[in-house]
PDB file of N, CA and C in Angstrom:
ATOM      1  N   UNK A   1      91.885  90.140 101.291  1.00  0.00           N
ATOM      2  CA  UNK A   1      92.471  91.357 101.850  1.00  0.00           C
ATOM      3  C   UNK A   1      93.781  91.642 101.118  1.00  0.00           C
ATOM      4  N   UNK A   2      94.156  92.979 100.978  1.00  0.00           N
ATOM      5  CA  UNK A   2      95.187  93.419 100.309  1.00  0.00           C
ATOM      6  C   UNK A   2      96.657  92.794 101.023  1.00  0.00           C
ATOM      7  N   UNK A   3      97.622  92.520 100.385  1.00  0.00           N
ATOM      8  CA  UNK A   3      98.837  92.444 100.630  1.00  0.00           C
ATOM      9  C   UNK A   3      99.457  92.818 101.925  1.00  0.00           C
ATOM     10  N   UNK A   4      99.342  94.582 101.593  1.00  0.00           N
ATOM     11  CA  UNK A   4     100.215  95.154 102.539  1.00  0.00           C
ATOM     12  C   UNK A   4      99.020  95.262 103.543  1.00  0.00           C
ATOM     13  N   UNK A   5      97.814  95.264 103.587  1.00  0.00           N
ATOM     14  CA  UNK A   5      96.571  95.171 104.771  1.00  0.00           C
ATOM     15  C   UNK A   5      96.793  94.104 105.642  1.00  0.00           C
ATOM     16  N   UNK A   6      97.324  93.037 105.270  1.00  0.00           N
ATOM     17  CA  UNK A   6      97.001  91.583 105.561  1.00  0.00           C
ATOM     18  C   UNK A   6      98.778  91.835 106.585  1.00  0.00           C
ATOM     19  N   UNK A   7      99.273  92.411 106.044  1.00  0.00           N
ATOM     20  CA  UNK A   7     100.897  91.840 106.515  1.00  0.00           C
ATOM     21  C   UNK A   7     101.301  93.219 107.715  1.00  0.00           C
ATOM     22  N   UNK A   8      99.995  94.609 107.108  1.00  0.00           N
ATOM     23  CA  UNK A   8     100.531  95.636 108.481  1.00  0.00           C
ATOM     24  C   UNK A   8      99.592  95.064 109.867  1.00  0.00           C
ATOM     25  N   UNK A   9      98.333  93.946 109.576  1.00  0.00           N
ATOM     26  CA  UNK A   9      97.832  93.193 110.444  1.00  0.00           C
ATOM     27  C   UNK A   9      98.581  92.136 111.078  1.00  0.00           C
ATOM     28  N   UNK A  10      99.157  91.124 110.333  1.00  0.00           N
ATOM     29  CA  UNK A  10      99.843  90.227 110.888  1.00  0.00           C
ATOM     30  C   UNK A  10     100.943  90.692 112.076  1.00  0.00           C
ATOM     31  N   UNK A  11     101.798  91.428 111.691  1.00  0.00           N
ATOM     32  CA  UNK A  11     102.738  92.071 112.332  1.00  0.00           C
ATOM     33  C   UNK A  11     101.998  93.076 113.567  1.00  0.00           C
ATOM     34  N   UNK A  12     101.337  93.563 113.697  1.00  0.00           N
ATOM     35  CA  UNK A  12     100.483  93.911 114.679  1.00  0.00           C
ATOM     36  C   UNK A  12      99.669  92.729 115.813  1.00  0.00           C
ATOM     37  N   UNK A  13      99.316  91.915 115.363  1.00  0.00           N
ATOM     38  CA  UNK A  13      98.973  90.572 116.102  1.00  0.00           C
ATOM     39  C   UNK A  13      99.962  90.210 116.907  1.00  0.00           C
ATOM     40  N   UNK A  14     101.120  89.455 115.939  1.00  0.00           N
ATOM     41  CA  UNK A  14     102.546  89.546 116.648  1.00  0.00           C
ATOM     42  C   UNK A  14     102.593  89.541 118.395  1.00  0.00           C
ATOM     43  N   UNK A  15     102.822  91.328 118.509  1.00  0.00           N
ATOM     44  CA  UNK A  15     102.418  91.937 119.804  1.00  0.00           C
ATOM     45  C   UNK A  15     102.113  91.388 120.545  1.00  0.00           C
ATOM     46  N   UNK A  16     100.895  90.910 120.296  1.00  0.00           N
ATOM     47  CA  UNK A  16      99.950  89.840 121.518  1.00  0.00           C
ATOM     48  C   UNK A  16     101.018  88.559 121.929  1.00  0.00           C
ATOM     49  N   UNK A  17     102.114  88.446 121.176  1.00  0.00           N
ATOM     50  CA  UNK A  17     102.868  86.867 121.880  1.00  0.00           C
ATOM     51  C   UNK A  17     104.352  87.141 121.826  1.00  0.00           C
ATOM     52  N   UNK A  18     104.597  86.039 122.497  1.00  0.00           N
ATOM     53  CA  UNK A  18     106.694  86.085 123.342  1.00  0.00           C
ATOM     54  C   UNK A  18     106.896  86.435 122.153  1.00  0.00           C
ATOM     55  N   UNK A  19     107.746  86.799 122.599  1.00  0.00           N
ATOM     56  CA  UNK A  19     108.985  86.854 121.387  1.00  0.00           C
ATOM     57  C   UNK A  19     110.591  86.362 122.100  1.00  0.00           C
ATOM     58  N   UNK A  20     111.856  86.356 121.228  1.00  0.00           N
ATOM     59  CA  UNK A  20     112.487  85.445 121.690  1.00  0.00           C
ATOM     60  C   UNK A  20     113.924  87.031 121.539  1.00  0.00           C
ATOM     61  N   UNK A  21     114.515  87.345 122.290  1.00  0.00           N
ATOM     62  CA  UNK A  21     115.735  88.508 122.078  1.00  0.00           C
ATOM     63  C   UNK A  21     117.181  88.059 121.482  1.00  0.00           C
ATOM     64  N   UNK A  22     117.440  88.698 120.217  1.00  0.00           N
ATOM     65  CA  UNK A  22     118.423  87.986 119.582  1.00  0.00           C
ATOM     66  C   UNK A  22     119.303  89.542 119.665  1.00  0.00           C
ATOM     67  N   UNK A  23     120.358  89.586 120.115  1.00  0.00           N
ATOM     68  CA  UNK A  23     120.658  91.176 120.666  1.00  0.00           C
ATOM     69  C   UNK A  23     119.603  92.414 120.891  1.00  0.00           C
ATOM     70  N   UNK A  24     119.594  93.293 120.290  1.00  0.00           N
ATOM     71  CA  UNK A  24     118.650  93.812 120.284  1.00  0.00           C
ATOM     72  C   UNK A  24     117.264  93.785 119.561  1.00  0.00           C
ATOM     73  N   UNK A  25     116.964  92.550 119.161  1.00  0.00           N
ATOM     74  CA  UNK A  25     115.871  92.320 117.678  1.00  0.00           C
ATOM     75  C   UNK A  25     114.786  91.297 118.817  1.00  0.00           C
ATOM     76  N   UNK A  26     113.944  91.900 118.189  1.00  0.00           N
ATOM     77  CA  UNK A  26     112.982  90.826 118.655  1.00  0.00           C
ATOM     78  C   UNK A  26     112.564  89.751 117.805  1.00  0.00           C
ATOM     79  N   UNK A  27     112.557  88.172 117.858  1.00  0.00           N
ATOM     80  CA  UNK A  27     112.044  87.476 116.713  1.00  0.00           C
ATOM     81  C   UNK A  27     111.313  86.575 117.431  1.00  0.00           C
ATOM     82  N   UNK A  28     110.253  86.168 116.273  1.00  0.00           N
ATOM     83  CA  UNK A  28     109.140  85.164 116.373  1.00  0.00           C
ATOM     84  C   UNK A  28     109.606  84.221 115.475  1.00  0.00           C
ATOM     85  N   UNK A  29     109.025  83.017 115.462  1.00  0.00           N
ATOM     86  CA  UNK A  29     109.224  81.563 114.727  1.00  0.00           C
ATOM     87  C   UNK A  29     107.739  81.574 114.831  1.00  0.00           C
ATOM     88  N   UNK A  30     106.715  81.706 113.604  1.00  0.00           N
ATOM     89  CA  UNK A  30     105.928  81.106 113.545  1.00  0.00           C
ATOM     90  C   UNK A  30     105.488  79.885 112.215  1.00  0.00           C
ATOM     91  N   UNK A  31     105.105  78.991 113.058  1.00  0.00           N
ATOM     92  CA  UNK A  31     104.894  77.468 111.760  1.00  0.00           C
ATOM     93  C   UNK A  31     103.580  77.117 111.859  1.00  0.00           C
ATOM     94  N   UNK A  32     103.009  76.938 110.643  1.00  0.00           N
ATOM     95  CA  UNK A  32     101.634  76.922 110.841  1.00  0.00           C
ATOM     96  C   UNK A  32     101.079  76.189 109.417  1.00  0.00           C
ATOM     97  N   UNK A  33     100.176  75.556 109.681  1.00  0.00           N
ATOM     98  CA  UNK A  33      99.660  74.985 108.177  1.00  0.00           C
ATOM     99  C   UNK A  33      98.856  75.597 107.288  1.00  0.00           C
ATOM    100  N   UNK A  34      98.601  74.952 106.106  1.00  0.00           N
ATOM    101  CA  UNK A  34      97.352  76.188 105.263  1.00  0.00           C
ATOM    102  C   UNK A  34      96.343  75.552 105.399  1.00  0.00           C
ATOM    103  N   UNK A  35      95.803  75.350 104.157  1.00  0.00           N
ATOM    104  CA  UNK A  35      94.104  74.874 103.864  1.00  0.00           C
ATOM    105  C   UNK A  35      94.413  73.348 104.261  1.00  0.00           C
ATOM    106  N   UNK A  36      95.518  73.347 102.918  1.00  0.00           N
ATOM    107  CA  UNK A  36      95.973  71.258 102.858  1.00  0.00           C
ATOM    108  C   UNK A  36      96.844  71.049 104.016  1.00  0.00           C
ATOM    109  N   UNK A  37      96.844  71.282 104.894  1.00  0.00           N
ATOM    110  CA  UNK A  37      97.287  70.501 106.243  1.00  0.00           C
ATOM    111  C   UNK A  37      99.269  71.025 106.044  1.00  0.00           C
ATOM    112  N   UNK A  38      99.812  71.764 104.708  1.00  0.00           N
ATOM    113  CA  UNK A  38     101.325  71.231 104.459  1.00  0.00           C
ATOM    114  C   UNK A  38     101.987  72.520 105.613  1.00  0.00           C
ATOM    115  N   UNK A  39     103.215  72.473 106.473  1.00  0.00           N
ATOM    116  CA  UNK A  39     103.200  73.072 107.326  1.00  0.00           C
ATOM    117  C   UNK A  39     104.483  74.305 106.637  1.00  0.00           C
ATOM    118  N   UNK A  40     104.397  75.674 107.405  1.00  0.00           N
ATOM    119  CA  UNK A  40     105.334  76.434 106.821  1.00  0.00           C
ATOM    120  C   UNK A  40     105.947  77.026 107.961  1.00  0.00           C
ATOM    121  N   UNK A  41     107.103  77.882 107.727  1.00  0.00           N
ATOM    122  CA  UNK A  41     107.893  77.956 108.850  1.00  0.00           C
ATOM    123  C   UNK A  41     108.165  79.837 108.698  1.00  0.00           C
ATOM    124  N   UNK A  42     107.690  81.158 108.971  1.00  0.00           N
ATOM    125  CA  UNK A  42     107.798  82.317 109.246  1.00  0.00           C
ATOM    126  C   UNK A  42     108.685  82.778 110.292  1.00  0.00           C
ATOM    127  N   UNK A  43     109.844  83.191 109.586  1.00  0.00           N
ATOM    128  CA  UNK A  43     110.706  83.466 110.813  1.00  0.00           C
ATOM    129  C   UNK A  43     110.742  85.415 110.871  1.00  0.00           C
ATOM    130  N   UNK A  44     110.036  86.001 111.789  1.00  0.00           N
ATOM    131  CA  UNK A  44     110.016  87.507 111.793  1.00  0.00           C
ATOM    132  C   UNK A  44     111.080  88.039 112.815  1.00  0.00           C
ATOM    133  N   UNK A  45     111.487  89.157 112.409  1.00  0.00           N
ATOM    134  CA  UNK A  45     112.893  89.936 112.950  1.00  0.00           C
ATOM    135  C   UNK A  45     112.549  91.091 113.229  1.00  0.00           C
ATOM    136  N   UNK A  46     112.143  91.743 114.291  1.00  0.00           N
ATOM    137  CA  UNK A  46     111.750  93.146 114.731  1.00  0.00           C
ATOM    138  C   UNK A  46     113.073  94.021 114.866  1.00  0.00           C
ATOM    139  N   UNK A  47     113.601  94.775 114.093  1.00  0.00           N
ATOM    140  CA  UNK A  47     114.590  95.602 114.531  1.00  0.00           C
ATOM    141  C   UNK A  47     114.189  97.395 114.350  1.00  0.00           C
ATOM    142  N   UNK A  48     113.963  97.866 115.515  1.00  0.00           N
ATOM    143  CA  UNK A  48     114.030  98.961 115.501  1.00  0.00           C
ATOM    144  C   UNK A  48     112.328  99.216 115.413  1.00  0.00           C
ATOM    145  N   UNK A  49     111.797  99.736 114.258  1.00  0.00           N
ATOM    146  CA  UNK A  49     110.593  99.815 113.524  1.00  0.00           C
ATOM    147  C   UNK A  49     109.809  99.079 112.865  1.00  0.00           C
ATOM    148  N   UNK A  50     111.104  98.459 112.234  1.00  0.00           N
ATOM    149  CA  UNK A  50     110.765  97.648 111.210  1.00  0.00           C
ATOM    150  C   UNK A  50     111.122  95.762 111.092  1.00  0.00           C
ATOM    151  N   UNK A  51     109.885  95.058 110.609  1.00  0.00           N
ATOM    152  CA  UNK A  51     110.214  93.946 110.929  1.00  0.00           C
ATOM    153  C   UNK A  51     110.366  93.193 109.380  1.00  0.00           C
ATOM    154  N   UNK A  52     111.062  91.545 109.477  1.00  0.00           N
ATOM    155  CA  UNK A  52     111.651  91.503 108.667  1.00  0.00           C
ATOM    156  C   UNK A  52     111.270  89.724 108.472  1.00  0.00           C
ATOM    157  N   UNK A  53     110.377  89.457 107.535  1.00  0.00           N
ATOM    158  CA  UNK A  53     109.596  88.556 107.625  1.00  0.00           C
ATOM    159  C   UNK A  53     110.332  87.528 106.286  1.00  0.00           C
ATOM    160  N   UNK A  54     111.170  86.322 106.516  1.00  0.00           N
ATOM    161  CA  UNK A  54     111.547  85.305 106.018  1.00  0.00           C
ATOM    162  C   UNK A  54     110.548  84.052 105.941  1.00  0.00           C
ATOM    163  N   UNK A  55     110.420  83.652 104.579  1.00  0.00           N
ATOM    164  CA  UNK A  55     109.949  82.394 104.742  1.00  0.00           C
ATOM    165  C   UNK A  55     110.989  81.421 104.724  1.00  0.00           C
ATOM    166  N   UNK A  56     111.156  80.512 105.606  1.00  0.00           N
ATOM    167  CA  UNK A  56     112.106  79.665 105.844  1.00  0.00           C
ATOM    168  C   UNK A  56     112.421  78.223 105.473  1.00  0.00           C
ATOM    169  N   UNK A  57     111.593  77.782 104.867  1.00  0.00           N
ATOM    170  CA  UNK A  57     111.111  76.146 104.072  1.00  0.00           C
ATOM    171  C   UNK A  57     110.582  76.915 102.950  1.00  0.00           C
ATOM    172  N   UNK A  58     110.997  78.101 102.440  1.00  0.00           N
ATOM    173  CA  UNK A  58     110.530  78.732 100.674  1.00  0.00           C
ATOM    174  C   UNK A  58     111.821  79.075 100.156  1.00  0.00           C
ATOM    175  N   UNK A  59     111.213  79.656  98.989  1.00  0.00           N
ATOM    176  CA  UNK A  59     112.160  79.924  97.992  1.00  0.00           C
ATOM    177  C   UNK A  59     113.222  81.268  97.943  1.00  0.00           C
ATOM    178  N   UNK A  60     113.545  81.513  99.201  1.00  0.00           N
ATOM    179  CA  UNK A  60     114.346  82.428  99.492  1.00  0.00           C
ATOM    180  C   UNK A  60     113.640  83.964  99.218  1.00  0.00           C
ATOM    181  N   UNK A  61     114.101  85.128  99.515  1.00  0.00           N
ATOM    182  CA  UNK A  61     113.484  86.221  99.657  1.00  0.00           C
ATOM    183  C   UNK A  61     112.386  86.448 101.128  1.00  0.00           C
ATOM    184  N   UNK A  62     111.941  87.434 100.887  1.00  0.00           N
ATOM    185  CA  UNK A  62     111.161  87.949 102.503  1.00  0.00           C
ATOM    186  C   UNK A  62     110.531  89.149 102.099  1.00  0.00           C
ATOM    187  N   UNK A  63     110.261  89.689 103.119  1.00  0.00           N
ATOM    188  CA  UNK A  63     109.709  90.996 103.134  1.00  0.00           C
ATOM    189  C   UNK A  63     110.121  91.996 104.289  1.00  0.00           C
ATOM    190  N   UNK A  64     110.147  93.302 103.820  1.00  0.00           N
ATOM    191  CA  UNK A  64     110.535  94.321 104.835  1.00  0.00           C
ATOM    192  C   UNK A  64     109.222  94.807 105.064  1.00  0.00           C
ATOM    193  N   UNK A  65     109.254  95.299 106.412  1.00  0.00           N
ATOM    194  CA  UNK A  65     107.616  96.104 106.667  1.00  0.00           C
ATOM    195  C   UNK A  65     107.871  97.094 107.580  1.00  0.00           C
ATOM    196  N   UNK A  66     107.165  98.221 106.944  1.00  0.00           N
ATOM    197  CA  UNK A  66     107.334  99.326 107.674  1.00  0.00           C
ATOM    198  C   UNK A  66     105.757 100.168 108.206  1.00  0.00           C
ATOM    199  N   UNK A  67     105.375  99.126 109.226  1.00  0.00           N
ATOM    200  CA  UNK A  67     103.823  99.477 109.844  1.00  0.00           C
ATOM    201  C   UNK A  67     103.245 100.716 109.176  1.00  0.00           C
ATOM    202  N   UNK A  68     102.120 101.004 108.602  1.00  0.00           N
ATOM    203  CA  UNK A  68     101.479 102.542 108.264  1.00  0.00           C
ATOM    204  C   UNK A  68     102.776 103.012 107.092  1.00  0.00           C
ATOM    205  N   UNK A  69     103.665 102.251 106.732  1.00  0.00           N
ATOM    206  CA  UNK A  69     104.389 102.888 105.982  1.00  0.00           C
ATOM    207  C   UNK A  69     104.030 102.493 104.373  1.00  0.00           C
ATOM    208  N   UNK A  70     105.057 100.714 104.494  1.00  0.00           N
ATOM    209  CA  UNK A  70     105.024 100.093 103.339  1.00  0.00           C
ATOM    210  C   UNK A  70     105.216  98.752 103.245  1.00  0.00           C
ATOM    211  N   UNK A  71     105.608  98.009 102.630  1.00  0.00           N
ATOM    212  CA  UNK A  71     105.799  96.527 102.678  1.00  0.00           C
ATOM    213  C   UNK A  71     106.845  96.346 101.246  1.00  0.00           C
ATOM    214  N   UNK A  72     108.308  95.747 101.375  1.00  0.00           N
ATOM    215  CA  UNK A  72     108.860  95.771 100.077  1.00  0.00           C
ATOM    216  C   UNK A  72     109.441  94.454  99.940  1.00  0.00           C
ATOM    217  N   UNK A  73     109.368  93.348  98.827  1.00  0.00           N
ATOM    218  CA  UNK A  73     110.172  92.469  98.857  1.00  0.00           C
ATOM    219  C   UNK A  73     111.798  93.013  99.377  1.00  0.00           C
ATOM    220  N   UNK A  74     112.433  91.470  99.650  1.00  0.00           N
ATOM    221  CA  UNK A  74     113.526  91.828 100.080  1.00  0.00           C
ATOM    222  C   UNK A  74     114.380  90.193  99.249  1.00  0.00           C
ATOM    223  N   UNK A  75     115.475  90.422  98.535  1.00  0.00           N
ATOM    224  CA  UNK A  75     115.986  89.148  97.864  1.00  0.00           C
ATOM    225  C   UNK A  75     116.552  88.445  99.133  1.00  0.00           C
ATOM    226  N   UNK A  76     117.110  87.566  97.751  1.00  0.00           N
ATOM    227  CA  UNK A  76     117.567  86.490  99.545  1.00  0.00           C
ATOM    228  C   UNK A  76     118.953  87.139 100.168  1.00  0.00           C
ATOM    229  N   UNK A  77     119.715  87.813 100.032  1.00  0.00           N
ATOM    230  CA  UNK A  77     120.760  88.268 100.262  1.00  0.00           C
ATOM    231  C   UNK A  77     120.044  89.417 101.271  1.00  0.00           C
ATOM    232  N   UNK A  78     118.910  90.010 101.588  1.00  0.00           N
ATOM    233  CA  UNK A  78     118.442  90.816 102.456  1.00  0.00           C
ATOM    234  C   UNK A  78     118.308  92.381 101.769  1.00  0.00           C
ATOM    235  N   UNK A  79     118.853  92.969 100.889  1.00  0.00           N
ATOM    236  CA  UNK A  79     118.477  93.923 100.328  1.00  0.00           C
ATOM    237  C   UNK A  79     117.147  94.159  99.757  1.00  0.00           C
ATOM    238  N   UNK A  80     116.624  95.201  99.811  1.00  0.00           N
ATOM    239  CA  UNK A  80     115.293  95.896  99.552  1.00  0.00           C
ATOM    240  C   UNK A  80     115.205  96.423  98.022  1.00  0.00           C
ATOM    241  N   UNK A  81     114.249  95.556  97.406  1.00  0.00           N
ATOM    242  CA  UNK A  81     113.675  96.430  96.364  1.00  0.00           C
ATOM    243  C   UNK A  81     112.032  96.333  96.219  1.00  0.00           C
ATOM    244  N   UNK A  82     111.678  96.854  94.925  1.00  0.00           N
ATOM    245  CA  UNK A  82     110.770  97.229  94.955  1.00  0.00           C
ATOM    246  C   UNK A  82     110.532  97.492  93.604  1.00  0.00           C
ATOM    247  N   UNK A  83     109.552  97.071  92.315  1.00  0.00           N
ATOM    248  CA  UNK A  83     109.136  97.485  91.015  1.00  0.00           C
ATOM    249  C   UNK A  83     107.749  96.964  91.025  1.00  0.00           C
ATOM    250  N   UNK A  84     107.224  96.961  89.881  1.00  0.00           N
ATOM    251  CA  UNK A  84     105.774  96.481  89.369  1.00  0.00           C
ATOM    252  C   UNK A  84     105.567  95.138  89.302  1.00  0.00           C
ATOM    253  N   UNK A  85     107.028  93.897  88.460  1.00  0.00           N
ATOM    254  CA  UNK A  85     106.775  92.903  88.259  1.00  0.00           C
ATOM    255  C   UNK A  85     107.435  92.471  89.391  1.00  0.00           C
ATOM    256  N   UNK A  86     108.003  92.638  90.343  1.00  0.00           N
ATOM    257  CA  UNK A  86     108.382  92.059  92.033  1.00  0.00           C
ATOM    258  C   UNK A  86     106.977  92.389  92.772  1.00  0.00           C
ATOM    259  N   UNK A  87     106.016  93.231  92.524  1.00  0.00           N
ATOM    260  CA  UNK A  87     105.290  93.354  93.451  1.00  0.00           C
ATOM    261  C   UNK A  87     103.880  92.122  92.963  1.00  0.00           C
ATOM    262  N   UNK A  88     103.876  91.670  91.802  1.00  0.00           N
ATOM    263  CA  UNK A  88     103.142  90.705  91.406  1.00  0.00           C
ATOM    264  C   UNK A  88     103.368  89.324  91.783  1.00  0.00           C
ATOM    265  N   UNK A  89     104.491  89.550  91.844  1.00  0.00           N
ATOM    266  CA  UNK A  89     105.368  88.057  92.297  1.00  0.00           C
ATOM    267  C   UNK A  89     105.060  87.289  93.769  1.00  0.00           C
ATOM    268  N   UNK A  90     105.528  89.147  94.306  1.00  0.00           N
ATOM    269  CA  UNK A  90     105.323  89.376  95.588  1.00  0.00           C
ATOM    270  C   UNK A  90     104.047  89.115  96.400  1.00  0.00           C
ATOM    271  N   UNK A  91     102.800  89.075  95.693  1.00  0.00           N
ATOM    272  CA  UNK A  91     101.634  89.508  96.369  1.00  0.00           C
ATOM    273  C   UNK A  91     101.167  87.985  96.014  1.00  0.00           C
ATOM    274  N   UNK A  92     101.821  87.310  94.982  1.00  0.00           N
ATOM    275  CA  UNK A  92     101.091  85.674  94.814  1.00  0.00           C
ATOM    276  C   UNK A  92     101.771  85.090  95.923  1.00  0.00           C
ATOM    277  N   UNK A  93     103.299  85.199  95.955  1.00  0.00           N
ATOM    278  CA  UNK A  93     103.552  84.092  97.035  1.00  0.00           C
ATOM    279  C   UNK A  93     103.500  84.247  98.345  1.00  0.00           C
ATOM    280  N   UNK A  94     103.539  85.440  98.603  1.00  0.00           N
ATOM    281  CA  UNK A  94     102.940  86.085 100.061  1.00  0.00           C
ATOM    282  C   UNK A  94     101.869  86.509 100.245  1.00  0.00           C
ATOM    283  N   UNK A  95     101.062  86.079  99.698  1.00  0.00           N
ATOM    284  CA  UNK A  95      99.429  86.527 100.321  1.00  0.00           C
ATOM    285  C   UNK A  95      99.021  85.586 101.124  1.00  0.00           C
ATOM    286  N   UNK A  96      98.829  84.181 100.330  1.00  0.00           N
ATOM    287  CA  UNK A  96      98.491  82.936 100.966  1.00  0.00           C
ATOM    288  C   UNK A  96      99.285  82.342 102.382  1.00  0.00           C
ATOM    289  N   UNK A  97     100.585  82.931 102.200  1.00  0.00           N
ATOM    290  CA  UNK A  97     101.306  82.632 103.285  1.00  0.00           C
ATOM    291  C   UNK A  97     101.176  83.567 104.715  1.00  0.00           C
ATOM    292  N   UNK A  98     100.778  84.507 104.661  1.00  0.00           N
ATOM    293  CA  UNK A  98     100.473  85.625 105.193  1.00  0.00           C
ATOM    294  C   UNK A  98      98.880  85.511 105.802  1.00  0.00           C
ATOM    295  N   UNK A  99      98.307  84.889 105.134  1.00  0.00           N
ATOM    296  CA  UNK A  99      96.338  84.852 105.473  1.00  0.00           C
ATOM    297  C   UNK A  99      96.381  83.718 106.473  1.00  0.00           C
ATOM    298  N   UNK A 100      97.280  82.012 106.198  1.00  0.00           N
ATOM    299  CA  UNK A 100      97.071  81.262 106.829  1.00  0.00           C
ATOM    300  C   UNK A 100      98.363  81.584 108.051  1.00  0.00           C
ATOM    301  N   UNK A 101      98.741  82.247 108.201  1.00  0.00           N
ATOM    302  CA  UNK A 101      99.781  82.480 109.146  1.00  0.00           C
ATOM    303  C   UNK A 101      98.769  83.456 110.476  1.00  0.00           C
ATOM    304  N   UNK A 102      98.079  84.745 109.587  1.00  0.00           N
ATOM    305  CA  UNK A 102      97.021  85.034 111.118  1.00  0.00           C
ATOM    306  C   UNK A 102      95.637  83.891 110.944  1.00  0.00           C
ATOM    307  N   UNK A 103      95.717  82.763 110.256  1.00  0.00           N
ATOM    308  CA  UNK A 103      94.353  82.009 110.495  1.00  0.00           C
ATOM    309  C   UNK A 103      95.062  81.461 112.002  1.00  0.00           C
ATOM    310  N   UNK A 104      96.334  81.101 112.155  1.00  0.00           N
ATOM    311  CA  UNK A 104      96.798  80.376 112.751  1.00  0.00           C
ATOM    312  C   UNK A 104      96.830  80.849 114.240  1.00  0.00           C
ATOM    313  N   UNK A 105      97.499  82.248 113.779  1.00  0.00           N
ATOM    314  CA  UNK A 105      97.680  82.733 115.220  1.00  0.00           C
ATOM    315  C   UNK A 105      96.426  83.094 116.163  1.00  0.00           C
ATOM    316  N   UNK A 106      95.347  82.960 115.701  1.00  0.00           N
ATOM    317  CA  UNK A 106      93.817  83.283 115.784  1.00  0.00           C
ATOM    318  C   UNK A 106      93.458  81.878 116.319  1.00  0.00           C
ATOM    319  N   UNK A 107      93.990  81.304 116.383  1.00  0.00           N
ATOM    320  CA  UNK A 107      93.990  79.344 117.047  1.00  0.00           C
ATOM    321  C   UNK A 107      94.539  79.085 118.105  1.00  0.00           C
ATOM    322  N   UNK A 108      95.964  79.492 117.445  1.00  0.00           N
ATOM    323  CA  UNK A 108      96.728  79.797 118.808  1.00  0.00           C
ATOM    324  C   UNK A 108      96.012  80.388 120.233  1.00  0.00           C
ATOM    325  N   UNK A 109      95.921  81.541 119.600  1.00  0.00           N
ATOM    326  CA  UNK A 109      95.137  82.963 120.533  1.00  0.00           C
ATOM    327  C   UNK A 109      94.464  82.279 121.270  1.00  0.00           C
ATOM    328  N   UNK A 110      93.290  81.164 120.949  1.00  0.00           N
ATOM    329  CA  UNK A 110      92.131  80.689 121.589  1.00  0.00           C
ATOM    330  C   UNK A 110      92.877  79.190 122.514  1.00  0.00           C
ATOM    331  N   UNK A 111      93.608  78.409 121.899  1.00  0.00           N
ATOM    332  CA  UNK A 111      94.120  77.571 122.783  1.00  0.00           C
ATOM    333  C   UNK A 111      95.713  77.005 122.243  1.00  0.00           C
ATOM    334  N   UNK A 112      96.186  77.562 123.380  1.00  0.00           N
ATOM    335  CA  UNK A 112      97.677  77.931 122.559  1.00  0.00           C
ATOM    336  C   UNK A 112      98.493  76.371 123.074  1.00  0.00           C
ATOM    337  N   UNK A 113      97.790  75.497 123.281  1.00  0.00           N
ATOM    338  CA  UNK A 113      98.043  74.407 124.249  1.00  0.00           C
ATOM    339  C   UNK A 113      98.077  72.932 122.942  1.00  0.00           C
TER     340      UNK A 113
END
């Protein structure tokens, strides 16, 4: 599944669970493993519209998402960009992280225990 398909899904799933109120932001902590068992740590930031998806045990950077809109890397300092060779970058190290993150919550969903 595409990039931004996979991540305007994830963030829609979301929905279905707590979230935790950090002033006005809503955030999730989700940690979850991949194929090889190694565990990762997704920390998402709902402000306003738009949510704001850190990997937190990676190599700094994130993503901004703007549901039905767009999806843009974001460096580690939190600013938004966006070109051809960031979006290649972008789509290797966040795809995989992104697929096993709703494998997970799809586990959860069924026995969250």
């Amino acid at each position: 599944m595409e990039l931004t398909a996979s991540t305007f899904a994830f963030v829609k799933e979301l929905g279905d669970f707590s979230y935790e109120l950090s002033a006005l932001d809503r955030v999730w902590n989700i940690m979850f493993p991949d194929k090889g068992e190694k565990w990762y740590h997704l920390h998402v930031n709902k402000y306003k519209h738009t949510f704001y998806i850190t990997h937190v045990n990676g190599g700094g950077g994130g993503l901004e998402v703007e549901p039905k809109k767009g999806v843009r890397a974001m460096d580690s300092m939190g600013a938004s960009s966006f070109c051809v060779d960031n979006h290649d970058k972008m789509t290797t190290a966040w795809e995989p992280l992104i697929t096993s993150a709703r494998k997970w919550l799809k586990v959860v969903r069924k026995d969250w225990i």
